[in-house]
Protein backbone atom coordinates (compact mmCIF):
# COMPACT_ATOMS: atom_id res chain seq x y z
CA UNK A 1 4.10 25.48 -9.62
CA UNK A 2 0.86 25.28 -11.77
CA UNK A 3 -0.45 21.80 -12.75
CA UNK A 4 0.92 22.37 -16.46
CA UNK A 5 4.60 23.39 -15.05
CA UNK A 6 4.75 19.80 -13.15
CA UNK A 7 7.85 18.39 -14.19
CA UNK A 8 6.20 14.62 -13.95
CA UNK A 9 4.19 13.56 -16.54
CA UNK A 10 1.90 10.52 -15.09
CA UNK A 11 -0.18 8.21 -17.06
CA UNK A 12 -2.92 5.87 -15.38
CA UNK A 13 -3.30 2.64 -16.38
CA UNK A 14 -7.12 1.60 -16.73
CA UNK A 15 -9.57 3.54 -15.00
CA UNK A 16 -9.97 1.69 -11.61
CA UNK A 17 -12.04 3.12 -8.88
CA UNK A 18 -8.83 3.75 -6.47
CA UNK A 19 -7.12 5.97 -9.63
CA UNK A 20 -10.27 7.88 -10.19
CA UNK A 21 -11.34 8.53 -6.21
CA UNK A 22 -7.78 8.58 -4.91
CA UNK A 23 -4.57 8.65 -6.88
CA UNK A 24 -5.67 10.88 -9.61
CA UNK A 25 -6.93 13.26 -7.21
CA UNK A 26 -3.55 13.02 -5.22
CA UNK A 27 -1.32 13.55 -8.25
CA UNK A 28 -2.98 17.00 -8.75
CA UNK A 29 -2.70 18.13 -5.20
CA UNK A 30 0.90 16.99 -5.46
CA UNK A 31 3.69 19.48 -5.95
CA UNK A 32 5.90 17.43 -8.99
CA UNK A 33 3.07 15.78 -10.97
CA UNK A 34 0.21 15.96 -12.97
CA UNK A 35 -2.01 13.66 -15.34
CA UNK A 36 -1.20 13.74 -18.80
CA UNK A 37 -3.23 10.85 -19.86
CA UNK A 38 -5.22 7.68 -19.01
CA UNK A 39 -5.55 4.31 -20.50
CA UNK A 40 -8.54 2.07 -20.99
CA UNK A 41 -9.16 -1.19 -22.71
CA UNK A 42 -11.51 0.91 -25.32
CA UNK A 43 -11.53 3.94 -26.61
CA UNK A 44 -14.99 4.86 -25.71
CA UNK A 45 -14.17 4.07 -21.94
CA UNK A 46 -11.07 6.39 -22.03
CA UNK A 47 -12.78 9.01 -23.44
CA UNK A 48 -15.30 8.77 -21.02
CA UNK A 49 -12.86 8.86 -18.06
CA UNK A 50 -10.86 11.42 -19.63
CA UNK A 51 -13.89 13.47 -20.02
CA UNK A 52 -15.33 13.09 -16.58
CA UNK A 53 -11.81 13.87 -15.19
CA UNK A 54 -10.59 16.52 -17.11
CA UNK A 55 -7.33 14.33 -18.06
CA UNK A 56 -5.80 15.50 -21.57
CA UNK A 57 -5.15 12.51 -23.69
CA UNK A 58 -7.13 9.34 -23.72
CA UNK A 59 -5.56 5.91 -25.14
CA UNK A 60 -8.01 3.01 -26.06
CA UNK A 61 -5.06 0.24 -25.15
CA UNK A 62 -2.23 0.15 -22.13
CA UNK A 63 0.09 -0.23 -24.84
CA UNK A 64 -1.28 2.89 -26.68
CA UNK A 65 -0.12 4.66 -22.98
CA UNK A 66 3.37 2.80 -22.77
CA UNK A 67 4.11 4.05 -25.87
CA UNK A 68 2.83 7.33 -25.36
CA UNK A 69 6.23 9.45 -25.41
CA UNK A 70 5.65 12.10 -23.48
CA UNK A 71 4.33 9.89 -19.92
CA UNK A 72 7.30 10.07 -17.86
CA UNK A 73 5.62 7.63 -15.04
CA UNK A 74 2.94 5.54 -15.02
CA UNK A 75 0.51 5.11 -12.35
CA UNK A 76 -0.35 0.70 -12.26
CA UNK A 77 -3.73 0.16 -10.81
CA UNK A 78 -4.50 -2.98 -12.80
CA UNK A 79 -6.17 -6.21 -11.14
CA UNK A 80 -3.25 -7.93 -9.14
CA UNK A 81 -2.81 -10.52 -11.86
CA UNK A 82 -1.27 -7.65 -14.26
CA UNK A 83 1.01 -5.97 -11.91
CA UNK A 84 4.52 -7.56 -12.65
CA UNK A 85 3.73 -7.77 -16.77
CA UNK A 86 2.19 -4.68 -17.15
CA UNK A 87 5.50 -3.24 -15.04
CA UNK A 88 7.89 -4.61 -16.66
CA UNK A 89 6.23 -3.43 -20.14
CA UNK A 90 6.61 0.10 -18.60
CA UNK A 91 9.61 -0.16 -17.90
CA UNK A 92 10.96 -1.64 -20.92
CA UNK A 93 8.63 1.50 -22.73
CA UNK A 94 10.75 3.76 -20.95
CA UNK A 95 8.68 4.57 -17.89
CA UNK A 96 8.95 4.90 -14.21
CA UNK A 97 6.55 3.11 -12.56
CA UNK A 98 4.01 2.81 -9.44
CA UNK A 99 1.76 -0.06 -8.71
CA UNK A 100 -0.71 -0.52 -6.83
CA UNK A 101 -0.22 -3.45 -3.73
CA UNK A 102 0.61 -6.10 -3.96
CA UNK A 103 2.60 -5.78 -6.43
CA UNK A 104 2.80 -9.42 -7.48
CA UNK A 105 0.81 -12.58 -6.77
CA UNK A 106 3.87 -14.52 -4.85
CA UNK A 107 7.67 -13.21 -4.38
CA UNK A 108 9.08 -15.53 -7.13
CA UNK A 109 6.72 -13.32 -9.33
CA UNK A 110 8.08 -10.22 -7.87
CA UNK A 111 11.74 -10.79 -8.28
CA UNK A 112 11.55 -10.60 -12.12
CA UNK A 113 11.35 -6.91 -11.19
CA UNK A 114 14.85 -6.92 -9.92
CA UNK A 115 16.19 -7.41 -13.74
CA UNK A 116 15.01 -4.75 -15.17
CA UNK A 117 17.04 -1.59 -16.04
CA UNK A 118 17.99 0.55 -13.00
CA UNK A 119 17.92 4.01 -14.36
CA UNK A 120 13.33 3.56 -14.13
CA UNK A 121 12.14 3.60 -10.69
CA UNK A 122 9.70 0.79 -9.82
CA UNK A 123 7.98 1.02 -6.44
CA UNK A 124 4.40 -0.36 -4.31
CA UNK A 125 2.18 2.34 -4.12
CA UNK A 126 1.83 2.16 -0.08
CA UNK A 127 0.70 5.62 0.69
CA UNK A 128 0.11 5.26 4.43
CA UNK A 129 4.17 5.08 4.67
CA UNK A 130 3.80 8.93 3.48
CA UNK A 131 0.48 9.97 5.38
CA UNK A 132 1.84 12.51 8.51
CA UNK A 133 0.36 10.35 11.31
CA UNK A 134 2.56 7.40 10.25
CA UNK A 135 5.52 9.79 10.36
CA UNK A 136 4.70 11.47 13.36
CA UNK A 137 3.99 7.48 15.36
CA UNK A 138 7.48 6.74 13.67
CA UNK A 139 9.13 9.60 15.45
CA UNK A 140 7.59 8.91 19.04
CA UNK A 141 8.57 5.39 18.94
CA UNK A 142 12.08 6.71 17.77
CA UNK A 143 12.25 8.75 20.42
CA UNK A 144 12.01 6.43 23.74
CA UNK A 145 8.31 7.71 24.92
CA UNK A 146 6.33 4.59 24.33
CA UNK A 147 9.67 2.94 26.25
CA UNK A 148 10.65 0.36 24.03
CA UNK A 149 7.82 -0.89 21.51
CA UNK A 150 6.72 -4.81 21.79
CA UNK A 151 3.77 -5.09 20.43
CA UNK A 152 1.84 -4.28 17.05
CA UNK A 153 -1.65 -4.68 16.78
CA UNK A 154 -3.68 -4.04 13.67
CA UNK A 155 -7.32 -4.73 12.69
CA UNK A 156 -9.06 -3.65 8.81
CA UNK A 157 -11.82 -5.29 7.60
CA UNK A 158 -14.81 -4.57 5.05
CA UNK A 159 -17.65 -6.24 3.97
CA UNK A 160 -17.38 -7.32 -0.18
CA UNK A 161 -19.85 -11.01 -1.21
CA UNK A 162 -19.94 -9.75 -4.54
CA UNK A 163 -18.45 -12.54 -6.84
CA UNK A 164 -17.99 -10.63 -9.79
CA UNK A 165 -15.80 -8.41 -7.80
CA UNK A 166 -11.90 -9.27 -8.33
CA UNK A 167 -11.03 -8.87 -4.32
CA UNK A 168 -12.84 -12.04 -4.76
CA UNK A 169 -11.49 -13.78 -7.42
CA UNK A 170 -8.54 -16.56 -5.76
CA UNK A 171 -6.86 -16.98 -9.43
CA UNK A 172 -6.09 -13.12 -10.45
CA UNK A 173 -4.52 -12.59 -6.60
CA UNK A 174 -8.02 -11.71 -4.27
CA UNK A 175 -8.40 -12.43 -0.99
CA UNK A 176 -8.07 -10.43 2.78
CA UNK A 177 -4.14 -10.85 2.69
CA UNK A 178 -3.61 -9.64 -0.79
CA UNK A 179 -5.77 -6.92 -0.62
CA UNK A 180 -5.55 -5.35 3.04
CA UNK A 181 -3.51 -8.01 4.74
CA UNK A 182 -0.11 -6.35 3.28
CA UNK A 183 -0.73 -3.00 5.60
CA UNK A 184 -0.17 -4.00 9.14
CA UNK A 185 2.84 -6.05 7.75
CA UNK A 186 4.05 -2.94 6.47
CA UNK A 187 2.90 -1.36 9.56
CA UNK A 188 5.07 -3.72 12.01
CA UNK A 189 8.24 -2.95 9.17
CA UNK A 190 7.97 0.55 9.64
CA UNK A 191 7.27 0.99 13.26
CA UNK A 192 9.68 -1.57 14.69
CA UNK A 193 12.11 -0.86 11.74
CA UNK A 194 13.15 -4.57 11.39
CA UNK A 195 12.26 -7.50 9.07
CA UNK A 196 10.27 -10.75 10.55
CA UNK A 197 12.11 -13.61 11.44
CA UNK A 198 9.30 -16.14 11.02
CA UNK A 199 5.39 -15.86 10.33
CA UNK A 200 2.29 -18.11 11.68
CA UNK A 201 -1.13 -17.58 10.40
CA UNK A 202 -4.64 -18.97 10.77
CA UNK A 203 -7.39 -18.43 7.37
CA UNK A 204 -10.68 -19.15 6.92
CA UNK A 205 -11.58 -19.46 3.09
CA UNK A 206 -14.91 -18.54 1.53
CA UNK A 207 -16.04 -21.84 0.72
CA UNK A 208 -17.27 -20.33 -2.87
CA UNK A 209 -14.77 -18.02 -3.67
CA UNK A 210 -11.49 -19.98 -2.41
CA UNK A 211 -10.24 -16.92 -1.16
CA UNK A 212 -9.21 -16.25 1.89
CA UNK A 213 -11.92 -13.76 4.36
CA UNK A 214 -10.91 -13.61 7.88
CA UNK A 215 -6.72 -13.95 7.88
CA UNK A 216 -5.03 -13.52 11.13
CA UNK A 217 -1.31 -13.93 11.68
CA UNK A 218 1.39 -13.28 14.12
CA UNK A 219 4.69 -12.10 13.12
CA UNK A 220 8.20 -12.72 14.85
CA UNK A 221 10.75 -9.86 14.51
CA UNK A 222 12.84 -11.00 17.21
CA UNK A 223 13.81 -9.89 20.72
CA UNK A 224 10.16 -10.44 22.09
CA UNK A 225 8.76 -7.95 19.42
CA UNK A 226 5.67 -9.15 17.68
CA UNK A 227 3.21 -8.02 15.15
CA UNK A 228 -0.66 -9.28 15.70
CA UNK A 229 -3.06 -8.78 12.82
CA UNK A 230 -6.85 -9.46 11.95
CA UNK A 231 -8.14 -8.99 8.62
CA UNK A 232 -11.61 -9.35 6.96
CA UNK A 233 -13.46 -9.28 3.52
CA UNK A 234 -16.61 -10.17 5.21
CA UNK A 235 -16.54 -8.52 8.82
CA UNK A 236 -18.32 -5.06 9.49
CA UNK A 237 -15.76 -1.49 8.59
CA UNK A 238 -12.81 -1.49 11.18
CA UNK A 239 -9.47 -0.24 11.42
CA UNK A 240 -7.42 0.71 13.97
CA UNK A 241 -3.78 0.02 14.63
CA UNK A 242 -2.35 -0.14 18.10
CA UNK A 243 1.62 0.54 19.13
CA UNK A 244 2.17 -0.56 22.93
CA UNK A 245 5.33 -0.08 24.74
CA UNK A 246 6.53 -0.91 27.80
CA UNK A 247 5.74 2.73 29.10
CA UNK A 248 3.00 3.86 26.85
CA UNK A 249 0.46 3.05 24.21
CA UNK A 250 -0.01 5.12 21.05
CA UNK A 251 -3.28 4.57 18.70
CA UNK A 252 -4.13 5.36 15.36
CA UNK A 253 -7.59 5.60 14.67
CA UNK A 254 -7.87 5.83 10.69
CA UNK A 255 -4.59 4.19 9.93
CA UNK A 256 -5.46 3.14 6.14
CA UNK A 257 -7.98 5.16 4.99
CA UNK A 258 -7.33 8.32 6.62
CA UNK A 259 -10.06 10.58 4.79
CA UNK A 260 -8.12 12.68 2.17
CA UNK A 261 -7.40 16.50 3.03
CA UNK A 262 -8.61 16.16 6.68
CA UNK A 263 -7.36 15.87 10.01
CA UNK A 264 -6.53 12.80 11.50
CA UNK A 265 -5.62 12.66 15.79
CA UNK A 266 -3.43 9.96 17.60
CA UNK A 267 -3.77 8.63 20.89
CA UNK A 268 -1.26 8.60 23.16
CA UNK A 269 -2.08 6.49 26.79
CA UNK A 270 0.02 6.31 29.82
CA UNK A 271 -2.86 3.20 31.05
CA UNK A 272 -2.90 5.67 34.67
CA UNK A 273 -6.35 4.94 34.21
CA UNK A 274 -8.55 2.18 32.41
CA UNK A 275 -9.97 3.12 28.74
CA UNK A 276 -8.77 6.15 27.15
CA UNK A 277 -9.23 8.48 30.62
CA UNK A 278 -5.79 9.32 30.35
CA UNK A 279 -5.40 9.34 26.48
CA UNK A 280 -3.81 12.82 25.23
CA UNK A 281 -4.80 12.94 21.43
CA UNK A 282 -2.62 14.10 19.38
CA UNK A 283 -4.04 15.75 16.40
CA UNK A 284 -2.54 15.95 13.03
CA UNK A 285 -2.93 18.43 10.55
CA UNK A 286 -5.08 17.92 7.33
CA UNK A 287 -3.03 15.87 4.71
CA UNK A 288 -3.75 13.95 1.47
CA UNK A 289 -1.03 10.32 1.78
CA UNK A 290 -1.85 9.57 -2.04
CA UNK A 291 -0.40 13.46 -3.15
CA UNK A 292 2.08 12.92 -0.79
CA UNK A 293 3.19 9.35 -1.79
CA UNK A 294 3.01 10.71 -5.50
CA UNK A 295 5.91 13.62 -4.48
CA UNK A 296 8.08 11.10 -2.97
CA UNK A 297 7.88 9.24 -5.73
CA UNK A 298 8.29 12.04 -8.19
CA UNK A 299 10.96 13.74 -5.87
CA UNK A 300 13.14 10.41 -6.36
CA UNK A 301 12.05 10.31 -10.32
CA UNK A 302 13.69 14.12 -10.43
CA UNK A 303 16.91 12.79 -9.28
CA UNK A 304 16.28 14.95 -5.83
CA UNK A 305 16.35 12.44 -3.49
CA UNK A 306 17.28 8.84 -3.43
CA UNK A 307 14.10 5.96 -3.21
CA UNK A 308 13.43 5.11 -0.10
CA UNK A 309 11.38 2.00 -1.08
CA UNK A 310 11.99 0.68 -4.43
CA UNK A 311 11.37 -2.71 -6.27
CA UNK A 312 13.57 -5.00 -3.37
CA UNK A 313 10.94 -3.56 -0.38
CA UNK A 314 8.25 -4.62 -2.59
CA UNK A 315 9.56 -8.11 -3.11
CA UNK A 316 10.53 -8.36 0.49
CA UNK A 317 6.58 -7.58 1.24
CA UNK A 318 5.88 -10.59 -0.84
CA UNK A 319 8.13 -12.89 0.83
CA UNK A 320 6.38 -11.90 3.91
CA UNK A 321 2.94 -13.23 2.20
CA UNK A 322 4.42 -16.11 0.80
CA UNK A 323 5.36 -17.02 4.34
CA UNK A 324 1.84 -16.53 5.42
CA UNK A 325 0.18 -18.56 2.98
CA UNK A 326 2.78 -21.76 3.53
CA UNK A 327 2.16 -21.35 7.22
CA UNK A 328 -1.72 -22.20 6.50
CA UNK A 329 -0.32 -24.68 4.38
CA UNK A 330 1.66 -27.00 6.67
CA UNK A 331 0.29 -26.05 9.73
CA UNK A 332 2.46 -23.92 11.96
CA UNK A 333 5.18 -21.30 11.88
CA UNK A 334 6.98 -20.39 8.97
CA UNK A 335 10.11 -18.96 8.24
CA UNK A 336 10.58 -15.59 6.46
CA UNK A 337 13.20 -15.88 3.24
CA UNK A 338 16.52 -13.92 4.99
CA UNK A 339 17.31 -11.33 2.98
């Protein structure tokens, strides 16, 4: 299928970093969509993006976009603050839509995305759900060989002082757990395939910015099963996300970032022998999770297959981060909303 034949018709709103590196890019590798157009608050900066990225049209408002008949989906990248009302404005315009995580500032937020019209797909752009490591952990755990999995562990950090930046800005939704907190709770969702029961965290809080910069927490999801997390705004690069099971130990060494169009390897470790001497690695074939993400979500748009994550996951990842941030508040564990 040529990139003109693509049945879905995306539109990017603004022209954030992560849509011009990494979902822009992704939608053209994809096999359902390509860019049609791209929004910016001015003219002159759409024109320059469009330019620079070879997109077609270029609208000098997100409203200009919305109403922009021919965009079949639109791709939300906006500052956290404008998820949920620049979502439901795309939806009411007649699009589908994906945004960008989280896709609210708190779950009470989130919910007003379970009134809107069902016939438009809404959905949290969470590409590592799609990326063919994830799929391929997901299918050893499934299968028995770790024995049965107890334990999630999951470290990401980066380094970011910059106050002008909005990752750390506490009143338009920055912070560790907003920004990269959300992925090893998705992690522990997907790979245990259960909700948590009950969340405690511990936060330390840039005394400047208000936001939170080292975030850890440790999730319940019942019958001994736990996720433990670490994230940082102001730590050195890590990430790495550990699955450990009462026979074996898988690892995934890029678990958030994995470097678009490359290979990516897993670790599997019996523990026969201390560090990774008995580690087989498992290596995975070169795959881009943001053109992959951007097929499931077209795939489902098409009417081919059903969503497997729509607006209620998305609000259930909120709930989760609600629960974190009351646990700092009062002090001790706090219970996730049932659903």
């Amino acid at each position: 299928m040529t990139e003109t034949a693509k049945p879905v018709r995306w539109g990017v709103l603004s022209t954030a970093r992560i849509a011009r590196e990494k979902v822009i890019p992704g939608i053209r590798r994809s096999k359902t969509g390509t860019v049609a157009a791209i929004a910016s608050r001015s003219q002159e900066s759409a024109d320059a993006a469009a330019r620079a990225l070879g997109i077609p049209v270029a609208h000098g408002s997100y409203e200009a976009l919305l109403a922009d008949p021919s965009i079949d989906a639109i791709y939300n990248p906006l500052p956290n603050h404008l998820h949920v009302p620049m979502t439901i404005a795309a939806v009411k315009a007649g699009k589908h839509v994906l945004c960008e995580k989280p896709i609210a500032l708190t779950a009470a937020e989130a919910r007003q995305l379970l009134d809107l019209p069902r016939d438009k797909l809404v959905a949290e752009g969470f590409m590592v759900r799609w990326h063919p490591q994830w799929l391929k952990a997901r299918e050893i755990v499934r299968s028995g060989e770790l024995g049965e999995l107890k334990a999630v562990q999951a470290f990401f950090s980066y380094f970011n002082d910059d106050p002008g930046n909005i990752r750390n800005q506490a009143d338009i939704g920055g912070g560790a757990l907003m920004d990269i907190g959300c992925y090893p709770m998705v992690a522990g969702r997907f790979f245990f395939d259960a909700e948590p029961l009950r969340v405690v965290s511990l936060i330390d809080r840039d005394p400047a910015f208000g936001t939170d910069r080292l975030s850890s927490g440790l999730m319940d999801f019942g019958n001994g099963r736990r996720l433990e997390f670490t994230v940082a705004t102001q730590l050195a690069p890590f990430q790495r996300l550990q699955l450990v099971g009462t026979r074996r130990r898988l690892e995934i060494t890029i678990p958030f970032n994995a470097p678009q169009g490359e290979g990516v390897s897993l670790k599997l470790d019996s523990g026969a022998k201390l560090g990774d001497a008995a580690a087989e690695v498992l290596e995975i074939a070169p795959s881009d999770q943001y053109a992959e993400l951007a097929d499931a979500f077209g795939r489902a748009v098409l009417g081919e297959v059903p969503a497997p994550y729509a607006a209620e996951d998305a609000v259930r990842n909120m709930e989760i981060l609600d629960a974190l941030v009351r646990s700092e508040r009062d002090g001790g564990w706090a219970n996730v909303s049932p659903l």
